[in-house]
N, C-alpha and C. Protein backbone atom coordinates (compact mmCIF):
# COMPACT_ATOMS: atom_id res chain seq x y z
N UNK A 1 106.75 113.05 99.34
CA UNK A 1 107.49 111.80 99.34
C UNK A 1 106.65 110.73 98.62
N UNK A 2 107.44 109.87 97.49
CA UNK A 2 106.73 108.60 96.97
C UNK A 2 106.51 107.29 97.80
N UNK A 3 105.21 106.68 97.64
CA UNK A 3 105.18 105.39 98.43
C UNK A 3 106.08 104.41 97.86
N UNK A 4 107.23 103.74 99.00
CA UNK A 4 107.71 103.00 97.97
C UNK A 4 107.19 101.42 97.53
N UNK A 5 108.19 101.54 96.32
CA UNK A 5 107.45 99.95 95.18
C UNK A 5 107.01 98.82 96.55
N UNK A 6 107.50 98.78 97.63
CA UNK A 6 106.88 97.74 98.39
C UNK A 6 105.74 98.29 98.35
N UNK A 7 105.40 98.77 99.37
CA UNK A 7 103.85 99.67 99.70
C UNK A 7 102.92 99.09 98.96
N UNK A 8 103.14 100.08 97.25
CA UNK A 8 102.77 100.21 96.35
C UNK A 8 102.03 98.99 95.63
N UNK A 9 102.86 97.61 95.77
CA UNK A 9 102.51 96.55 95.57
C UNK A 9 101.66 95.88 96.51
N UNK A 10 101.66 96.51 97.55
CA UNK A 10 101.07 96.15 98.39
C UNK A 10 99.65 95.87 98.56
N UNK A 11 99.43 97.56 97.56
CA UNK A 11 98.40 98.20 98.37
C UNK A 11 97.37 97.74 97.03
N UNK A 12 98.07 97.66 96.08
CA UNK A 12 97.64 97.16 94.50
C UNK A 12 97.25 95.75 94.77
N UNK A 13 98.11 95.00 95.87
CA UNK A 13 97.32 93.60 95.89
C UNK A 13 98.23 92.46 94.99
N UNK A 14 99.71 93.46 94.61
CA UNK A 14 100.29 92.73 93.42
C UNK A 14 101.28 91.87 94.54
N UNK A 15 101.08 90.26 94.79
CA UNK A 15 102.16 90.01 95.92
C UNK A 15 103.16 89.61 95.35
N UNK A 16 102.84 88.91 94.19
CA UNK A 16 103.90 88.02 93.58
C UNK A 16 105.24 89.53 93.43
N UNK A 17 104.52 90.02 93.41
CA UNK A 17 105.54 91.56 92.84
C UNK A 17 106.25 91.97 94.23
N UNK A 18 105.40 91.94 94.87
CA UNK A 18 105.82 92.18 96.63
C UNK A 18 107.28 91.39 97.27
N UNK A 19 106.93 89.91 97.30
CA UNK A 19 107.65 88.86 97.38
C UNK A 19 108.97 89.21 96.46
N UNK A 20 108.61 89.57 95.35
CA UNK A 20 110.24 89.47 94.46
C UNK A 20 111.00 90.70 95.26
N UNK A 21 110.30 91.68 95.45
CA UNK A 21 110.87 92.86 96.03
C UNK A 21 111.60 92.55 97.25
N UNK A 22 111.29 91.92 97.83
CA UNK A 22 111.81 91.37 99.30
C UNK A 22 112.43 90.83 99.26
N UNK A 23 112.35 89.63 97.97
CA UNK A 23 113.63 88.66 97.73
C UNK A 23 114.26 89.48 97.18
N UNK A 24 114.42 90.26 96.86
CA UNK A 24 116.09 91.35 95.82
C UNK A 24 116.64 92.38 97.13
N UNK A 25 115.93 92.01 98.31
CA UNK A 25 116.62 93.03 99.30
C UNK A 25 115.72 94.37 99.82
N UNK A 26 114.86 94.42 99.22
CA UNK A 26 114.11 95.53 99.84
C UNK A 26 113.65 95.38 101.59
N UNK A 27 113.54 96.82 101.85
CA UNK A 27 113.46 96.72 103.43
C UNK A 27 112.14 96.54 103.85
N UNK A 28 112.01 95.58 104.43
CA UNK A 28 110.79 94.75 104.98
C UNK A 28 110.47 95.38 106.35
N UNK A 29 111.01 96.56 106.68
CA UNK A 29 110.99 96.87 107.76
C UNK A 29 110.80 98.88 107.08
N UNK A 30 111.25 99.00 106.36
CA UNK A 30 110.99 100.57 105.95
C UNK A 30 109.32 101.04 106.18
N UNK A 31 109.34 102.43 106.55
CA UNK A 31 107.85 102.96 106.68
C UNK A 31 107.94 104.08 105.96
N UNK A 32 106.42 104.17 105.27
CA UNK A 32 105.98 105.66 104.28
C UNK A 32 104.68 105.76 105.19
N UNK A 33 104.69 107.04 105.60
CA UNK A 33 103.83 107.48 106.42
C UNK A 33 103.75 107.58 107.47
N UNK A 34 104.59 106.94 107.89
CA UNK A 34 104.56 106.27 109.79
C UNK A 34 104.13 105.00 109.74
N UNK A 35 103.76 104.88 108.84
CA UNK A 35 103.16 102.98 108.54
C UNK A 35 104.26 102.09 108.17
N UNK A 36 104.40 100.88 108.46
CA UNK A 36 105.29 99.91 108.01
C UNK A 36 104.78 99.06 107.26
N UNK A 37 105.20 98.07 106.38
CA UNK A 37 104.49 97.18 105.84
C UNK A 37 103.64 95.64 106.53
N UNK A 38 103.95 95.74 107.78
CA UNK A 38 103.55 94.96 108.43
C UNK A 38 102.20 95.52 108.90
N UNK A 39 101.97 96.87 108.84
CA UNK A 39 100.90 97.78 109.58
C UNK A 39 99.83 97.69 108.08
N UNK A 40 100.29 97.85 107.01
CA UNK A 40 99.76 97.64 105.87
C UNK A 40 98.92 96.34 105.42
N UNK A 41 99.71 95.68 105.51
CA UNK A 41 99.39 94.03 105.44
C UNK A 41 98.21 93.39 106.31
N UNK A 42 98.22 93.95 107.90
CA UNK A 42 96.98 93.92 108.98
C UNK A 42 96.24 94.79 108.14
N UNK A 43 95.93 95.55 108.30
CA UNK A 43 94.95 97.01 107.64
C UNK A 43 93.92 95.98 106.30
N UNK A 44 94.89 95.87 104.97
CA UNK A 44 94.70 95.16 104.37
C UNK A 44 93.55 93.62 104.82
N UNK A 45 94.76 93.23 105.74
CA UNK A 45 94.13 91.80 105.83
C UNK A 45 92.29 92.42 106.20
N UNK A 46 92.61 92.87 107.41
CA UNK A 46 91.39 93.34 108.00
C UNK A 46 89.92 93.73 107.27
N UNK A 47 90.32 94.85 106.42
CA UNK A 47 89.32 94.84 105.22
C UNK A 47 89.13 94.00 104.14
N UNK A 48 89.36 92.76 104.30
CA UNK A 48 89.30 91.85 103.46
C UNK A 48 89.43 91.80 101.65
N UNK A 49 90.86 92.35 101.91
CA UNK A 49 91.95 92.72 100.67
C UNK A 49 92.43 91.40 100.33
N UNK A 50 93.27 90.73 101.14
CA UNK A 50 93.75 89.87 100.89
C UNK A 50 93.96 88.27 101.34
């Protein structure tokens, strides 16, 4: 299974890219892995990604 373009942007650090995705309807709530993007975003924050 592919991570999707949310994730993906996510995980790249690309937000502005993130944000548009969310504004066009993407699910802000979908999970790849068992992870959600909210689980991503902590993780992230945590290791001082973003």
């Amino acid at each position: 299974m592919e991570m999707p373009p949310t994730h993906v942007a996510l995980e790249q650090g690309r937000l502005e890219d993130l944000r548009n995705l969310l504004a066009a309807g993407a699910d802000v709530h979908g999970e790849y892995a068992g992870v959600t993007l909210l689980h991503r975003a902590v993780g992230r924050e945590v290791d001082g990604h973003i």
